[in-house]
PDB file of N, CA and C in Angstrom:
ATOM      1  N   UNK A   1      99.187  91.775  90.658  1.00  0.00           N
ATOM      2  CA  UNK A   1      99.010  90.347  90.612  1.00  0.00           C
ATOM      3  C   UNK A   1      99.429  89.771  91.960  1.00  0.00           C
ATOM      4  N   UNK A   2      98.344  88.603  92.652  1.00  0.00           N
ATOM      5  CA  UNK A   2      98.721  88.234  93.973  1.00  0.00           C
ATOM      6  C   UNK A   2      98.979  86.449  93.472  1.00  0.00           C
ATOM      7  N   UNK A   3      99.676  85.894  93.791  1.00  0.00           N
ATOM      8  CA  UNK A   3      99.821  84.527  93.743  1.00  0.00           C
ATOM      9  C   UNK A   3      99.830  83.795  95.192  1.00  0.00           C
ATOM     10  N   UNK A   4      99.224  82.918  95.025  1.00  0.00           N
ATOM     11  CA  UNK A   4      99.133  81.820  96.511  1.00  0.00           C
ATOM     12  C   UNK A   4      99.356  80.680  96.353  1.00  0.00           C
ATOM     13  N   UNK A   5     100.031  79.977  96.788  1.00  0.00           N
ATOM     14  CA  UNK A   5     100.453  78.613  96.850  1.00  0.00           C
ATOM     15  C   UNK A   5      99.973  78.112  98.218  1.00  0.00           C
ATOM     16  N   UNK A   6      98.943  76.849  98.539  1.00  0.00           N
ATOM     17  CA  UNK A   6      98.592  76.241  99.722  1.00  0.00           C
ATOM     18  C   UNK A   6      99.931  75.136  99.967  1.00  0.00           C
ATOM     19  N   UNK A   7     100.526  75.064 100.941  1.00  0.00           N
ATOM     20  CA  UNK A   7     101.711  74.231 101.381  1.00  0.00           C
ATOM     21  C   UNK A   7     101.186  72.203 101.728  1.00  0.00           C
ATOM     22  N   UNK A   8     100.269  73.339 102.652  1.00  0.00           N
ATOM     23  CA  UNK A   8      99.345  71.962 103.043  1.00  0.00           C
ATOM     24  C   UNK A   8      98.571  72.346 103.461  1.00  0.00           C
ATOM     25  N   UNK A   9      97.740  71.452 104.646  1.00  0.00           N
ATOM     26  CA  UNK A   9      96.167  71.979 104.894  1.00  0.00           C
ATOM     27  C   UNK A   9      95.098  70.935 103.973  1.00  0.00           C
ATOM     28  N   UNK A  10      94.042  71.298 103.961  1.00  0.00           N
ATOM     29  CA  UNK A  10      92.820  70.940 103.479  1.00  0.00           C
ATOM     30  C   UNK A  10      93.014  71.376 101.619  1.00  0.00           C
ATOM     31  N   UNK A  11      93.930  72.683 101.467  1.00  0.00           N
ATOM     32  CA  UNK A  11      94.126  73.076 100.047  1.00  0.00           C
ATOM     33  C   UNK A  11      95.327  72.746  99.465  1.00  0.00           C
ATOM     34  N   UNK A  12      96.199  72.133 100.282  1.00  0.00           N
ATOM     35  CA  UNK A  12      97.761  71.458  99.716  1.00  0.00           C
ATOM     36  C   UNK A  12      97.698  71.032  98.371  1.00  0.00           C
ATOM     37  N   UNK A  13      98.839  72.111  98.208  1.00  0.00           N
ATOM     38  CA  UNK A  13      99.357  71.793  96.594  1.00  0.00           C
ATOM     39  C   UNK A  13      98.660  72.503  95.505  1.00  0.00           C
ATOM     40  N   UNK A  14      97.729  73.150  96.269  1.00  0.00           N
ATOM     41  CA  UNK A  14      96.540  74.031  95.695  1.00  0.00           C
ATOM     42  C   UNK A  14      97.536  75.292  94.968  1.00  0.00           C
ATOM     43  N   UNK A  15      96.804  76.205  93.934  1.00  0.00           N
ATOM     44  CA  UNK A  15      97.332  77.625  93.982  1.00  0.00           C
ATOM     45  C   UNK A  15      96.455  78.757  93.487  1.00  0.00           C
ATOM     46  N   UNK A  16      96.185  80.172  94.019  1.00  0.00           N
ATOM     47  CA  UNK A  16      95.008  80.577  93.358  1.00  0.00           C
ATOM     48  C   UNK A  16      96.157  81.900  92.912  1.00  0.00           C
ATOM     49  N   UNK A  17      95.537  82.571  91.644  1.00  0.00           N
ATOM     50  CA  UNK A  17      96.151  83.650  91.189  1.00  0.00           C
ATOM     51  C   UNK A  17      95.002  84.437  91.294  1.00  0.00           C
ATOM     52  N   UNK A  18      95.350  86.181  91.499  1.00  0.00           N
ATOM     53  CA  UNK A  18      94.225  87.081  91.536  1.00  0.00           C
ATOM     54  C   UNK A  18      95.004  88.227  91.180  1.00  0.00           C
ATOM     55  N   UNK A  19      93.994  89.146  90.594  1.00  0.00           N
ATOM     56  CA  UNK A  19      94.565  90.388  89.444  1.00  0.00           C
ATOM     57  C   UNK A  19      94.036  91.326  90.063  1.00  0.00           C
ATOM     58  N   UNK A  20      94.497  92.887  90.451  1.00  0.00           N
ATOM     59  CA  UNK A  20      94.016  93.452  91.348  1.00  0.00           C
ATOM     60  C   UNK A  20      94.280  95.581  90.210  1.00  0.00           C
ATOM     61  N   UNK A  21      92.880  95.164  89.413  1.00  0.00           N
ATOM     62  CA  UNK A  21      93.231  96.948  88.646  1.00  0.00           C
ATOM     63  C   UNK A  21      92.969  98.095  89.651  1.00  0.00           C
ATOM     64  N   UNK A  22      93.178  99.132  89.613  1.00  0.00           N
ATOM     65  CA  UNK A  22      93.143 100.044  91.005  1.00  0.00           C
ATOM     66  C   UNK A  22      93.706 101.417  90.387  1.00  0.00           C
ATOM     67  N   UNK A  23      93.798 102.130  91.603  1.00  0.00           N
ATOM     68  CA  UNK A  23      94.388 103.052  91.311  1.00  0.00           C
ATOM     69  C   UNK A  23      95.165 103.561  92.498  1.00  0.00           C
ATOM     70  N   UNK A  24      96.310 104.603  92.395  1.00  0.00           N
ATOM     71  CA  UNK A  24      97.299 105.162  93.734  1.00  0.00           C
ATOM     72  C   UNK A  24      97.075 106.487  93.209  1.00  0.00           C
ATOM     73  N   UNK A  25      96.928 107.112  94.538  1.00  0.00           N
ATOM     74  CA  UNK A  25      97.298 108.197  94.002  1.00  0.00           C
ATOM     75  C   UNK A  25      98.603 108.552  95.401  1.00  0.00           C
ATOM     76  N   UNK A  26      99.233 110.121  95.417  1.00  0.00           N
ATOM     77  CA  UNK A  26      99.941 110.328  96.517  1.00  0.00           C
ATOM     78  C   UNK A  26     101.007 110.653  96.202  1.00  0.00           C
ATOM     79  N   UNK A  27     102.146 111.000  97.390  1.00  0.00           N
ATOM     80  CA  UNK A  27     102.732 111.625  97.944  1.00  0.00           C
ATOM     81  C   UNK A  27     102.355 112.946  98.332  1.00  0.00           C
ATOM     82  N   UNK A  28     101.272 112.890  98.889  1.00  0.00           N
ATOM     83  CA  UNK A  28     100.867 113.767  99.191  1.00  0.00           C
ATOM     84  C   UNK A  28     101.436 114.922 100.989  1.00  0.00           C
ATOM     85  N   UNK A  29     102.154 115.670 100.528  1.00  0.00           N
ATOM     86  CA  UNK A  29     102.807 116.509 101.970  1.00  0.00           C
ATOM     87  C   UNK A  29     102.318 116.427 102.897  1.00  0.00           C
ATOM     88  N   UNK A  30     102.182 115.801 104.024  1.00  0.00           N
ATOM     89  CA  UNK A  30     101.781 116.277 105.442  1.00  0.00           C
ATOM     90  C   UNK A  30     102.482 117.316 106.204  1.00  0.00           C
ATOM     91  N   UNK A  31     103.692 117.389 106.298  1.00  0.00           N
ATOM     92  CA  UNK A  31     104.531 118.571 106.817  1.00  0.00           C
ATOM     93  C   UNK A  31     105.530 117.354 107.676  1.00  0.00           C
ATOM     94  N   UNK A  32     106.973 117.645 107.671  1.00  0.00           N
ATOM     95  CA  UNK A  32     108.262 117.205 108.805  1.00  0.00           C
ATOM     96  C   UNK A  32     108.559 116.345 107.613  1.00  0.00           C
ATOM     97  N   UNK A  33     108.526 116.230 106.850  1.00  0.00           N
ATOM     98  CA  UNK A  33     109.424 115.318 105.596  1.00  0.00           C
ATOM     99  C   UNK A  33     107.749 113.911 105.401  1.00  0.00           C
ATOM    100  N   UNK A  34     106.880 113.956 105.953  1.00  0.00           N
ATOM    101  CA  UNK A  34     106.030 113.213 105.988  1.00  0.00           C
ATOM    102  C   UNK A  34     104.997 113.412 104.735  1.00  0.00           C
ATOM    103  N   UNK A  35     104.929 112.390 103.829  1.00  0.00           N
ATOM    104  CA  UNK A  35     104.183 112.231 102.477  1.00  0.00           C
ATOM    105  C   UNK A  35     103.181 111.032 103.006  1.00  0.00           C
ATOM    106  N   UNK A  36     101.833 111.051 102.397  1.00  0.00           N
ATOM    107  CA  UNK A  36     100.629 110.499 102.518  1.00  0.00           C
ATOM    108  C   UNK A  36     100.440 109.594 100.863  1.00  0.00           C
ATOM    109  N   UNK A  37     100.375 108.657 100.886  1.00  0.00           N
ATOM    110  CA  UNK A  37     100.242 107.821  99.350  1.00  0.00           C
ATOM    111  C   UNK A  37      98.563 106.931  99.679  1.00  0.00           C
ATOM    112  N   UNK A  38      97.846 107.184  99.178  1.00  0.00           N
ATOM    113  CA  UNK A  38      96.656 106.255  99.312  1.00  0.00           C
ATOM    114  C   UNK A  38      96.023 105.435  97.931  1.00  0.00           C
ATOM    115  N   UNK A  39      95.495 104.431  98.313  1.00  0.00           N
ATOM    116  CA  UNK A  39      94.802 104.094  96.614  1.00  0.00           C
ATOM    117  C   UNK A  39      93.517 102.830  97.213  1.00  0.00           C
ATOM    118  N   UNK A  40      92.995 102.530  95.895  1.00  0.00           N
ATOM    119  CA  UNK A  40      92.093 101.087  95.596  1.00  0.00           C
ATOM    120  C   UNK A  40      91.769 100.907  94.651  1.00  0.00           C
ATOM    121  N   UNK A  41      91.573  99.577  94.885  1.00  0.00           N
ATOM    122  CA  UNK A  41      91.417  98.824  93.513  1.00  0.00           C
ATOM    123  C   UNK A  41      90.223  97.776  93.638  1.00  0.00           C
ATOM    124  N   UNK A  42      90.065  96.458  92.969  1.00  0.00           N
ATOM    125  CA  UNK A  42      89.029  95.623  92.982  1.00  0.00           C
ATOM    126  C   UNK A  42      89.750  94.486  92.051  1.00  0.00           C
ATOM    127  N   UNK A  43      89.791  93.749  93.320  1.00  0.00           N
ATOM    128  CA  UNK A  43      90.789  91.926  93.079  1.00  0.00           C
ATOM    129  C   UNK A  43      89.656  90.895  92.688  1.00  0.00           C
ATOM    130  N   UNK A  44      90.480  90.316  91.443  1.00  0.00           N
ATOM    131  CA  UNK A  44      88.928  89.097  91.510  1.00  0.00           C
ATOM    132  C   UNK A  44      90.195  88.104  91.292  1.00  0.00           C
ATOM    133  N   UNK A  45      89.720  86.563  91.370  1.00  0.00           N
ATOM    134  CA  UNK A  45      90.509  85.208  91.053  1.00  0.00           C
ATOM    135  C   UNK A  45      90.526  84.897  89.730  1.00  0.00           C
ATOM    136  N   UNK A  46      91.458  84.820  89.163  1.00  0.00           N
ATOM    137  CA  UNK A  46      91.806  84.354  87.715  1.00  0.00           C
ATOM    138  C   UNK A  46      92.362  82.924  87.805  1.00  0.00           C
ATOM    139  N   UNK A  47      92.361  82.223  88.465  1.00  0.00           N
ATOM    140  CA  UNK A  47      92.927  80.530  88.561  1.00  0.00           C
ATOM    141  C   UNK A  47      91.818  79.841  88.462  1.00  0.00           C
ATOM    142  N   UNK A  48      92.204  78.658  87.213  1.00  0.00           N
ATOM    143  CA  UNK A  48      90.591  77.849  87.361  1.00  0.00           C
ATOM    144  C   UNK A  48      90.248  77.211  88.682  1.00  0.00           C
ATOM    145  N   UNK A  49      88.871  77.158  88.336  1.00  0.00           N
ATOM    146  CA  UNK A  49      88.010  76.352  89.491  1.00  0.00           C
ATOM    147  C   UNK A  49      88.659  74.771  89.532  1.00  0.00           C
ATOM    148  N   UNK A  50      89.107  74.151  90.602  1.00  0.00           N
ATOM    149  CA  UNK A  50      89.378  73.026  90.521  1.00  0.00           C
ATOM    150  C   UNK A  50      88.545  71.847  90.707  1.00  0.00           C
ATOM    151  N   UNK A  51      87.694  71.492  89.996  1.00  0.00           N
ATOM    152  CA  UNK A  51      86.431  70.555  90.451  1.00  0.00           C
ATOM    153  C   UNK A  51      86.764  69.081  90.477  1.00  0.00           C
ATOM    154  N   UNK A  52      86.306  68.323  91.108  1.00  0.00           N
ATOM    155  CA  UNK A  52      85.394  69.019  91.877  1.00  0.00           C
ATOM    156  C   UNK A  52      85.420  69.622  93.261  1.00  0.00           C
ATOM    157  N   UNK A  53      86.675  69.891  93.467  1.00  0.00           N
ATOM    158  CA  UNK A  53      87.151  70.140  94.494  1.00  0.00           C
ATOM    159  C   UNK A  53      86.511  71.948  95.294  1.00  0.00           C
ATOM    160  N   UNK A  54      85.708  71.912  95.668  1.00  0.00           N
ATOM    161  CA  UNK A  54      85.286  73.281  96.114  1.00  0.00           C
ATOM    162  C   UNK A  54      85.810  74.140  97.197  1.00  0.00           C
ATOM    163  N   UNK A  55      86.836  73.615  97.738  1.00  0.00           N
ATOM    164  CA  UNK A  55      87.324  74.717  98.518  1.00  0.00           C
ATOM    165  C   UNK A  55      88.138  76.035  97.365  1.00  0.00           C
ATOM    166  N   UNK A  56      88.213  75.970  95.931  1.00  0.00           N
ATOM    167  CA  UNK A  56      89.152  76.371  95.353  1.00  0.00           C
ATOM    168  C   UNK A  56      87.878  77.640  94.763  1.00  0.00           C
ATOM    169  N   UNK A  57      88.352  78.587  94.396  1.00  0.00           N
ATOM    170  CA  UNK A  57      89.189  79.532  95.141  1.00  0.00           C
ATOM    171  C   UNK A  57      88.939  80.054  96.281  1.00  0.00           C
ATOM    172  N   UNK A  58      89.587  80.570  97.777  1.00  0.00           N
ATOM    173  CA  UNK A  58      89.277  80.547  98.606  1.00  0.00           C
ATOM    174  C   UNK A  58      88.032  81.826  98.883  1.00  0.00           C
ATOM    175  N   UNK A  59      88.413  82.808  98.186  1.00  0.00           N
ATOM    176  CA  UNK A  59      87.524  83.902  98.265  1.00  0.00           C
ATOM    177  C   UNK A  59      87.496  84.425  96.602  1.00  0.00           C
ATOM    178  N   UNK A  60      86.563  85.057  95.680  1.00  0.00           N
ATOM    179  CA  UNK A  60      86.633  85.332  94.333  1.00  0.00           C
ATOM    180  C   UNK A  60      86.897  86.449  94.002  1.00  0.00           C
ATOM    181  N   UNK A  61      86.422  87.724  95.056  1.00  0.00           N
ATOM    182  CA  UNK A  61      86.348  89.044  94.491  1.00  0.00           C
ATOM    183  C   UNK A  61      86.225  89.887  95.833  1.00  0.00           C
ATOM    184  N   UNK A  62      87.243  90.902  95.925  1.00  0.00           N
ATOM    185  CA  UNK A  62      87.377  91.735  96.510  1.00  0.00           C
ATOM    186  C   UNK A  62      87.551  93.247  96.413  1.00  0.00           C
ATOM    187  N   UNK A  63      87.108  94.030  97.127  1.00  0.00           N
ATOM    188  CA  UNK A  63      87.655  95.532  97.002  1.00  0.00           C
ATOM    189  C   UNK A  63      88.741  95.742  97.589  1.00  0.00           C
ATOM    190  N   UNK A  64      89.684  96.528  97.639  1.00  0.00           N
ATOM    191  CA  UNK A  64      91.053  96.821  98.209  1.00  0.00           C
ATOM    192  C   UNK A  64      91.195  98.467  98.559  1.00  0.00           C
ATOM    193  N   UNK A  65      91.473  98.840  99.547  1.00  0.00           N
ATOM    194  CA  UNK A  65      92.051  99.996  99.979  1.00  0.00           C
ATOM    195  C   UNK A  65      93.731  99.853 100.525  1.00  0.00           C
ATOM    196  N   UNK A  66      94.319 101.037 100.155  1.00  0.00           N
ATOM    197  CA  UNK A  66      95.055 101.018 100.843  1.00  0.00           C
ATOM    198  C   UNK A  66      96.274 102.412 101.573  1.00  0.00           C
ATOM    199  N   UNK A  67      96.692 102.567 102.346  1.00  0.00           N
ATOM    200  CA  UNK A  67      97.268 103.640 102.862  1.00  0.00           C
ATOM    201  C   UNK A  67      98.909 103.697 103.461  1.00  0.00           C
ATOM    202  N   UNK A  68      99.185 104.739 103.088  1.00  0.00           N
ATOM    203  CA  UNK A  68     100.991 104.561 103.571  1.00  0.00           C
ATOM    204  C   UNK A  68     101.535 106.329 104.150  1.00  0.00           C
ATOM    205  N   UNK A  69     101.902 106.027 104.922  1.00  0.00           N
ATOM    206  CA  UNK A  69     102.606 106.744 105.377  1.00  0.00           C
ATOM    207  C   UNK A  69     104.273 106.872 105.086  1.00  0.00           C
ATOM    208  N   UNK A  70     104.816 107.680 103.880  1.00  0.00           N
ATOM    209  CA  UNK A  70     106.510 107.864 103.551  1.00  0.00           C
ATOM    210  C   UNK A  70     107.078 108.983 104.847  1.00  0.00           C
ATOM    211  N   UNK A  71     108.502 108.073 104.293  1.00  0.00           N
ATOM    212  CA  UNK A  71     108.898 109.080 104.995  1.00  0.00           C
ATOM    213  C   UNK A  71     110.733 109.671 103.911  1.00  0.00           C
TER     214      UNK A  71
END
């Protein structure tokens, strides 16, 4: 779950929520104490539309990757 609150700006006072199902996988060994963790998922906006105000939500639906290097 990502939450956003606009401070100010053009979206002040605004807030969009977005839910992000996915998957991780990882720790995967590289060698020297170094583990590899990778995953993705697919984020969409769950906050109502604020009408008629259309800047809201700023973007609706996304894919997500992501990568880490442990140590």
């Amino acid at each position: 779950m990502n939450w956003t609150h606009f401070v100010g700006g053009q979206r002040g006072g605004l807030d969009q929520v977005f839910l992000t199902p996915g998957l991780v996988l990882g720790r995967f060994p590289l060698g020297n104490g170094v583990l590899f963790t990778t995953g993705f998922g697919y984020q969409f906006a769950v906050s109502p539309h604020f009408q008629p105000n259309p800047l809201t939500p700023v973007y609706n639906h996304a894919f997500l990757i992501t990568s880490r290097f442990n140590f």
